[in-house]
C-alpha atoms as a PDB file:
ATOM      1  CA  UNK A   1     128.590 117.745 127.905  1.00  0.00           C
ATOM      2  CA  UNK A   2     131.031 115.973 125.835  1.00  0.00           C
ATOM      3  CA  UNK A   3     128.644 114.389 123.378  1.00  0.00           C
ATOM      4  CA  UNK A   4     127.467 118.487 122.819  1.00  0.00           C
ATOM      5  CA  UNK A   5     131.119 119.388 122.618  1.00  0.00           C
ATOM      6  CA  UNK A   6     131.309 116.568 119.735  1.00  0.00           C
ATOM      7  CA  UNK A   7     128.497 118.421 118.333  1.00  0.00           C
ATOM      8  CA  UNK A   8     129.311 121.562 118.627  1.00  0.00           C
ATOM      9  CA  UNK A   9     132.670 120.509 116.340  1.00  0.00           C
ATOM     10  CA  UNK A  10     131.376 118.981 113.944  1.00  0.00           C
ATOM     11  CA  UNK A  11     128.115 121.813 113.493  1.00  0.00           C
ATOM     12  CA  UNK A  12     131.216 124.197 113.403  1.00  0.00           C
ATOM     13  CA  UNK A  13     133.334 122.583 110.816  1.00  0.00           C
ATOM     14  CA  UNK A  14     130.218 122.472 108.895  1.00  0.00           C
ATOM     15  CA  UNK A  15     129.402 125.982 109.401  1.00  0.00           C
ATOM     16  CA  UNK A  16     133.048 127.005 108.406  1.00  0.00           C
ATOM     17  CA  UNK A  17     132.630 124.803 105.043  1.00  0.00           C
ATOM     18  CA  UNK A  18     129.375 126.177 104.401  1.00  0.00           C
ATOM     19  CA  UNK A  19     131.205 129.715 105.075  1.00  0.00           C
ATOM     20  CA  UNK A  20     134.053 128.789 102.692  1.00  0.00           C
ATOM     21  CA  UNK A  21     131.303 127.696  99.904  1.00  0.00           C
ATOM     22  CA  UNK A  22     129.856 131.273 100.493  1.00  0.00           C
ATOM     23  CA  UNK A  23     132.811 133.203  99.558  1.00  0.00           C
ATOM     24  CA  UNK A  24     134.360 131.141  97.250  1.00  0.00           C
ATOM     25  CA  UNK A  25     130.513 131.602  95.132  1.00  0.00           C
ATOM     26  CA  UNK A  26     131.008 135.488  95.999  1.00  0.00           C
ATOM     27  CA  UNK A  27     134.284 134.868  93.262  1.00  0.00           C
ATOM     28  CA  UNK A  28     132.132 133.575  90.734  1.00  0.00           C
ATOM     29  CA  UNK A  29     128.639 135.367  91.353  1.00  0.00           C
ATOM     30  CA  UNK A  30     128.961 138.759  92.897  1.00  0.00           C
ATOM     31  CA  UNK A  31     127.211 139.809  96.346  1.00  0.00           C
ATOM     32  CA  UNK A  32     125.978 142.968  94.786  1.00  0.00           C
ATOM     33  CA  UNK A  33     123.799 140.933  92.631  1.00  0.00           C
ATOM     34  CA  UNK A  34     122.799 138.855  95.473  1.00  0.00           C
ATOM     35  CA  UNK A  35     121.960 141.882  98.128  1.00  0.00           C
ATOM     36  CA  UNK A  36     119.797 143.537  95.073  1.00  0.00           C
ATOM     37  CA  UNK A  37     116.865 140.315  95.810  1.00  0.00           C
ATOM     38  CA  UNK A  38     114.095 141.283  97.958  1.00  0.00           C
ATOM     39  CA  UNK A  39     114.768 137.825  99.879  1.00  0.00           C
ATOM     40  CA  UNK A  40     118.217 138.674 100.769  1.00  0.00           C
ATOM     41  CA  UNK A  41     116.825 142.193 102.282  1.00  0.00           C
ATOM     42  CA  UNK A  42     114.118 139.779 104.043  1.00  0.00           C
ATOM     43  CA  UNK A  43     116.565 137.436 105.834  1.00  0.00           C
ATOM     44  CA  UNK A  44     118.467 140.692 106.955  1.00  0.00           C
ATOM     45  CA  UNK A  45     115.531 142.186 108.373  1.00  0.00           C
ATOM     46  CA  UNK A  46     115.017 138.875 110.677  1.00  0.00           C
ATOM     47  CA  UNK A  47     117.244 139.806 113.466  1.00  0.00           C
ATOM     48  CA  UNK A  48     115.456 142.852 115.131  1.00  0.00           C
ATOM     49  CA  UNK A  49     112.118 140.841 114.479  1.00  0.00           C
ATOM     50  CA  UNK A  50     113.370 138.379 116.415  1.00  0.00           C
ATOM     51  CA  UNK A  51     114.629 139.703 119.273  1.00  0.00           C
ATOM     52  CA  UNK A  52     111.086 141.274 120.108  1.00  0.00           C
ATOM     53  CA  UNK A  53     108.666 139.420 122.723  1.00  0.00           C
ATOM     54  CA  UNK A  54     106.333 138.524 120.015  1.00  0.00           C
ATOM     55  CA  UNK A  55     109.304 137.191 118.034  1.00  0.00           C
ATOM     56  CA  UNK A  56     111.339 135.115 120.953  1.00  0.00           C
ATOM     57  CA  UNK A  57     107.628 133.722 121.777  1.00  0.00           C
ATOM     58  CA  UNK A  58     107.606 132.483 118.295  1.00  0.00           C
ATOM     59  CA  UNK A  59     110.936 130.726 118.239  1.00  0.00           C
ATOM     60  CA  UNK A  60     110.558 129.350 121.827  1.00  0.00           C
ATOM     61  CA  UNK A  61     106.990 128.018 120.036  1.00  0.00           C
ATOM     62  CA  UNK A  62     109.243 126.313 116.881  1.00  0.00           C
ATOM     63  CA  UNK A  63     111.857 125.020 119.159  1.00  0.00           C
ATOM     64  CA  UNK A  64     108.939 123.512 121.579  1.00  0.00           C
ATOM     65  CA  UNK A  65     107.516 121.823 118.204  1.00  0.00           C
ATOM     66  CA  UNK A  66     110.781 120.692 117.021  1.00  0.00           C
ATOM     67  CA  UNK A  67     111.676 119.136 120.066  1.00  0.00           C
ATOM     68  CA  UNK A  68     108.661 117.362 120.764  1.00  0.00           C
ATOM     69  CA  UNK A  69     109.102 115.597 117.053  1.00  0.00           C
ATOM     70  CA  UNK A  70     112.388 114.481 117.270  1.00  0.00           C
ATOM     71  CA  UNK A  71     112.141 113.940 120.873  1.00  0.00           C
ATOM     72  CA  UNK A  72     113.772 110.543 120.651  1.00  0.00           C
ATOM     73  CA  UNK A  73     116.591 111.409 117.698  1.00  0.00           C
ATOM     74  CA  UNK A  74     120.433 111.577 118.812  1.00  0.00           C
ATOM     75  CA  UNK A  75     122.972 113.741 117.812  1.00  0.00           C
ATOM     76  CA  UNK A  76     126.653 112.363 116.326  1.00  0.00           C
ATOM     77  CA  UNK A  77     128.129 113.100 120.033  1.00  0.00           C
ATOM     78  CA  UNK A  78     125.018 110.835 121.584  1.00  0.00           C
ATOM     79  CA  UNK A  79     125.950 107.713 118.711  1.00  0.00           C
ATOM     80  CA  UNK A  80     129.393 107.648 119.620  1.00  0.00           C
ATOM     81  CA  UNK A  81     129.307 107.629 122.964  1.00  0.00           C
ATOM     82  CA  UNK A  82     126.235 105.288 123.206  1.00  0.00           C
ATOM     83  CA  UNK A  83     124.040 108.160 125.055  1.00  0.00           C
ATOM     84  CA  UNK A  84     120.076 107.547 124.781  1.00  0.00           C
ATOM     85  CA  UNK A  85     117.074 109.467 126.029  1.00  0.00           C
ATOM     86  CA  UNK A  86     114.513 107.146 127.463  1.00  0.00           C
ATOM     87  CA  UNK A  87     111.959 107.419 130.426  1.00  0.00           C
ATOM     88  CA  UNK A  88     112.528 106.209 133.931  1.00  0.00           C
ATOM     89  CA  UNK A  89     109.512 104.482 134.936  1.00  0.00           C
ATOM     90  CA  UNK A  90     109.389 102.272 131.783  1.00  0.00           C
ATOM     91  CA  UNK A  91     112.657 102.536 130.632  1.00  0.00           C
ATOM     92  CA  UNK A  92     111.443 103.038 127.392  1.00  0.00           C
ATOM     93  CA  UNK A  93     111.582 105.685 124.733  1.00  0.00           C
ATOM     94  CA  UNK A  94     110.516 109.140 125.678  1.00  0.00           C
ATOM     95  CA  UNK A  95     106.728 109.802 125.090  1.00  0.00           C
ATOM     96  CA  UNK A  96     104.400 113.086 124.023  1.00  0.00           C
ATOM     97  CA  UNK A  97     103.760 114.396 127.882  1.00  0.00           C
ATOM     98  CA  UNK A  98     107.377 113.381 129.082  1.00  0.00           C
ATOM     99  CA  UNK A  99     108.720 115.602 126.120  1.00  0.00           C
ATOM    100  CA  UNK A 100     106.506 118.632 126.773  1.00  0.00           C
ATOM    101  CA  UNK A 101     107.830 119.142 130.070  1.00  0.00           C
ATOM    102  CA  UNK A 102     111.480 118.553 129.293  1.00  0.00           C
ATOM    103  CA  UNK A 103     111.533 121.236 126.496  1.00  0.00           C
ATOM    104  CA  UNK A 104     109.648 123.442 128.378  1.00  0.00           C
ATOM    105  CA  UNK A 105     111.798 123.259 131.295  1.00  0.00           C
ATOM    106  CA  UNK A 106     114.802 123.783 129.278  1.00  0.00           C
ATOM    107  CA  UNK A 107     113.011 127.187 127.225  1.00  0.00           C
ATOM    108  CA  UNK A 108     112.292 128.849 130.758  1.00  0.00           C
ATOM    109  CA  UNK A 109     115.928 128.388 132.206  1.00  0.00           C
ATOM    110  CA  UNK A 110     116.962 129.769 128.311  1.00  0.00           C
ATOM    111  CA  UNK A 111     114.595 132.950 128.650  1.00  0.00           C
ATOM    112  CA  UNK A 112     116.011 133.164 132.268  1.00  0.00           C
ATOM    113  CA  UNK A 113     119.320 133.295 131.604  1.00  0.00           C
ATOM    114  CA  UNK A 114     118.376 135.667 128.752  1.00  0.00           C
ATOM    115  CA  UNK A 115     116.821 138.174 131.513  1.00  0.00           C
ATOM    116  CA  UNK A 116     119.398 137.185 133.898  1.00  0.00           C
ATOM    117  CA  UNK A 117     122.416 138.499 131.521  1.00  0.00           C
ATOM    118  CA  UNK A 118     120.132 141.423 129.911  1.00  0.00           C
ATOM    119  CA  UNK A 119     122.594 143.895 130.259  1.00  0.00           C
ATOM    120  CA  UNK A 120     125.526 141.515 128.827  1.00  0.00           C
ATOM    121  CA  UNK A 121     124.796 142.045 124.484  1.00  0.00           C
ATOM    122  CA  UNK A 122     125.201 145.666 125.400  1.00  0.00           C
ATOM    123  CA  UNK A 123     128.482 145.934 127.645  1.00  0.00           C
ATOM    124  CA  UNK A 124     129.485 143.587 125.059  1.00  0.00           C
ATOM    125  CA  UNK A 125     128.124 145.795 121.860  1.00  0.00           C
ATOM    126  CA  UNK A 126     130.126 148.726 123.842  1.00  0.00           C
ATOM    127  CA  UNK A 127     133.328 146.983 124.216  1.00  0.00           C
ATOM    128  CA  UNK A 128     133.005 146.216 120.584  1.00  0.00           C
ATOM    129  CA  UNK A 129     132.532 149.284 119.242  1.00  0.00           C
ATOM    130  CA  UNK A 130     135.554 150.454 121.432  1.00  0.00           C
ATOM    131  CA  UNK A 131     137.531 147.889 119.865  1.00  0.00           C
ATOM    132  CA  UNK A 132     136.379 148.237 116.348  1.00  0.00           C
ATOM    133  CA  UNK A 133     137.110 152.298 116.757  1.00  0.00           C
ATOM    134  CA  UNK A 134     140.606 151.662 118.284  1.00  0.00           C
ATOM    135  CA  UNK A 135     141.506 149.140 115.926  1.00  0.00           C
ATOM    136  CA  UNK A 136     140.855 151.564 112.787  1.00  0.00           C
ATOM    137  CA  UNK A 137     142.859 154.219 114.553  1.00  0.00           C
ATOM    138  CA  UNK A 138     145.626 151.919 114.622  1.00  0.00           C
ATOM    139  CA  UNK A 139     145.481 150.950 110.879  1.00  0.00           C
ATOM    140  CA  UNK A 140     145.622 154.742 109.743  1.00  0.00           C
ATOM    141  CA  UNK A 141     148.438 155.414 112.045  1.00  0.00           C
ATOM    142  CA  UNK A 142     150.432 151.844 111.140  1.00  0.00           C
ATOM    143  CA  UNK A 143     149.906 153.235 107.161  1.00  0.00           C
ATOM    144  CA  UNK A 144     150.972 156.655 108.111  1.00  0.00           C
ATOM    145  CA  UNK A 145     154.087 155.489 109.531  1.00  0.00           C
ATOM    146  CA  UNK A 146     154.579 152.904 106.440  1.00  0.00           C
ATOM    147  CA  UNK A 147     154.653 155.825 104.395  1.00  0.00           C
ATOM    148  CA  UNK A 148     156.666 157.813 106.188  1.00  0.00           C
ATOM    149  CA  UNK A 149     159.598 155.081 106.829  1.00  0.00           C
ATOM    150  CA  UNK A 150     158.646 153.190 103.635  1.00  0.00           C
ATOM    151  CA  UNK A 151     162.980 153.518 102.707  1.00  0.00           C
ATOM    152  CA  UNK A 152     163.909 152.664 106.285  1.00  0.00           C
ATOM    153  CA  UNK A 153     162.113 149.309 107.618  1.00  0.00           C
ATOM    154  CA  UNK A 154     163.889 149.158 110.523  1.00  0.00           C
ATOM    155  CA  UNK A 155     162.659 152.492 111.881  1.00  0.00           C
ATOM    156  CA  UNK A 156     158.992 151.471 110.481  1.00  0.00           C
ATOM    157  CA  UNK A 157     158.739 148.654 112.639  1.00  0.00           C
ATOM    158  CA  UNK A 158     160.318 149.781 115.567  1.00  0.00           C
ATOM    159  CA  UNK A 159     157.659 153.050 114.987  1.00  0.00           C
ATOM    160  CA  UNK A 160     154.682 150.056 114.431  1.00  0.00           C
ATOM    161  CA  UNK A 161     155.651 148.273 117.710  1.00  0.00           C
ATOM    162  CA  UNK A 162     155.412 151.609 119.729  1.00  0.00           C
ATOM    163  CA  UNK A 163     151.787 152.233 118.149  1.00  0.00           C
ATOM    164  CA  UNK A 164     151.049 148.661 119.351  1.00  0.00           C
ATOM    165  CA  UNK A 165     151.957 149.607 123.011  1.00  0.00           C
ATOM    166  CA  UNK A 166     150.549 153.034 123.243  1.00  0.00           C
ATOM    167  CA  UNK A 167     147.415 151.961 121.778  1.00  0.00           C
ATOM    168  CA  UNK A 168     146.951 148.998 123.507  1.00  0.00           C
ATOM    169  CA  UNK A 169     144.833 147.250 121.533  1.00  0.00           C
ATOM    170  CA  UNK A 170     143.184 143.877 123.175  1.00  0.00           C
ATOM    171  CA  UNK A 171     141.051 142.228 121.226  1.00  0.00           C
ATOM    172  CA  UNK A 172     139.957 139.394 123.560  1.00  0.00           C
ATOM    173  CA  UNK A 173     139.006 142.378 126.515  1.00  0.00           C
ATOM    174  CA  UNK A 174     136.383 143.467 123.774  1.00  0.00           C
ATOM    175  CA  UNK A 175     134.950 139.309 124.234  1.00  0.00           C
ATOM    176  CA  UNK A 176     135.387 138.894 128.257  1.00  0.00           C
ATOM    177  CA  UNK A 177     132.032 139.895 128.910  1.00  0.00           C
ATOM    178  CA  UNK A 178     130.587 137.253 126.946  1.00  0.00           C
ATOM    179  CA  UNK A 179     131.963 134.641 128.655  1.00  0.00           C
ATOM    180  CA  UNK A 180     129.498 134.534 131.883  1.00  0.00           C
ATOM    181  CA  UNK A 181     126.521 134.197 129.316  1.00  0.00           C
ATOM    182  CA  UNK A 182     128.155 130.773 127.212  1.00  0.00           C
ATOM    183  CA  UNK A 183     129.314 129.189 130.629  1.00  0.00           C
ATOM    184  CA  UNK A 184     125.912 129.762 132.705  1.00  0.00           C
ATOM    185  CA  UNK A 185     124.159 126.766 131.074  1.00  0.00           C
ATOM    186  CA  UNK A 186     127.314 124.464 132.536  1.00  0.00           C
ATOM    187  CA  UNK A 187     127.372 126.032 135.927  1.00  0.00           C
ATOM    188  CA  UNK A 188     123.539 125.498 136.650  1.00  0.00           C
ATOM    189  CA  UNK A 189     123.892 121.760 135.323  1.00  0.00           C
ATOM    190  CA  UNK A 190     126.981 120.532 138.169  1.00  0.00           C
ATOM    191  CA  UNK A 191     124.268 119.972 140.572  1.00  0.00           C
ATOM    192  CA  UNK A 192     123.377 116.971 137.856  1.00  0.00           C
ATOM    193  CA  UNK A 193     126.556 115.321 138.432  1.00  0.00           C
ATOM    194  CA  UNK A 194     125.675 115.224 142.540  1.00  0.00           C
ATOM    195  CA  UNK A 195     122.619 113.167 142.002  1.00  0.00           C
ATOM    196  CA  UNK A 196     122.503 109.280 141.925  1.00  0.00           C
ATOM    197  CA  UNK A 197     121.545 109.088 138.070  1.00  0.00           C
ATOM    198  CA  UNK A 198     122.670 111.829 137.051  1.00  0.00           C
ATOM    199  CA  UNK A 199     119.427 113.967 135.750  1.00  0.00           C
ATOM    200  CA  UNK A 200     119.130 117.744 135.195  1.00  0.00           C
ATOM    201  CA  UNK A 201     116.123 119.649 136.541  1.00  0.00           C
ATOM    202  CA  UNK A 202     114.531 119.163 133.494  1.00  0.00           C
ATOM    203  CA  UNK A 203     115.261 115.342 133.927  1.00  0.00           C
ATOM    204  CA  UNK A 204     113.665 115.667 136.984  1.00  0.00           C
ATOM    205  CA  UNK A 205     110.501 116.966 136.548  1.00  0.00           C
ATOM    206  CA  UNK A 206     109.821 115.029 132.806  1.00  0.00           C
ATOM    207  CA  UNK A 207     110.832 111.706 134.466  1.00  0.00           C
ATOM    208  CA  UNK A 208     113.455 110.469 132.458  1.00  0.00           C
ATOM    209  CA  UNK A 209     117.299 110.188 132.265  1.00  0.00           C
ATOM    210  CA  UNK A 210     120.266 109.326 129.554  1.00  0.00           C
ATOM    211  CA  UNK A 211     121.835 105.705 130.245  1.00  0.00           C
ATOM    212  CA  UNK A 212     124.598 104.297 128.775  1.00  0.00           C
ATOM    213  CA  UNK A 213     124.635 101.566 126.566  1.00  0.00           C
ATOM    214  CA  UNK A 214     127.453  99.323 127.178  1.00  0.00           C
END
């Protein structure tokens, strides 16, 4: 878990330069140019594709691949902590067969989870949308009452902190319901930390397990 967490960091500091690089290029070439491409309108279009049987069996197929060829490659987290994937019989690294089973085992607890939390993405898409319409109710009436007390700004922000109460406005309410479907994976794996060396299910059944190199 804390070699992902080291990960996770770094992928997201990457993500947020990457992000940064994005918008300051918007400043120099504009989107509209950008949106007019017929790739852009391609790489738009991915997202319902991929949410559809045909499409999730075609990611779980990529991910299966993609596993199985850098079955034995470790992550920044893994490196630094001295974290290895090998097999338990031989101690050796992880073969074809051993693989197979340990990224299968890991894309049927993802798709179950998935069915498990179906209704989740749209309590969440609900909340959301609540939030998003609340939130634009609140900026018209903060810019009505900036106009109205725009030679008095004591009276305009007592007037803005009374919107803020009456509306009520929580923005991390809108996110709560996520929360179940990013901590499942951790709550299935604290059997793991019960048994003698430590393997997941998926450890289990593949026959191998992550020592530490001292």
């Amino acid at each position: 878990m804390l070699a992902g967490l080291i990960d996770a960091i770094l992928f997201i500091g990457a993500t947020a330069a990457a992000v940064t690089g994005a918008v300051l290029l918007a400043k120099v070439v504009p989107l509209e140019r950008l949106s007019r491409r017929r790739r852009i309108r391609r790489i738009g279009s991915l997202g319902p594709a991929l949410s559809t049987p045909r499409g999730r069996l075609g990611v779980n197929a990529i991910s299966l691949m993609l596993g199985v060829k850098y079955r034995n490659s470790r992550g920044p987290g893994s490196r630094l902590l001295g974290l290895r994937l090998v097999e338990l019989a031989s101690g050796e690294s992880v073969g074809v067969r051993a693989s197979l089973v340990r990224n299968c085992v890991w894309i049927c607890h993802r798709e179950l989870a998935n069915w498990i939390f179906r209704p989740v993405p749209r309590a969440n898409k609900a909340r959301m949308s609540e939030f998003g319409a609340a939130q634009r109710a609140l900026q018209a009436e903060l810019e009505a009452l900036r106009a109205r007390h725009a030679n008095d700004p004591e009276a305009c922000q007592r007037a803005m902190l009374e919107a803020y109460r009456k509306r009520d406005v929580k923005p991390l309410y809108a996110c709560v319901w996520i929360l179940p479907r990013v901590l499942a994976p951790y709550v299935t794996d604290l059997p793991t930390l019960r048994r003698p060396l430590r393997q997941s299910l998926a450890d289990c059944l593949a026959g191998t397990t992550v020592p530490v190199e001292r």
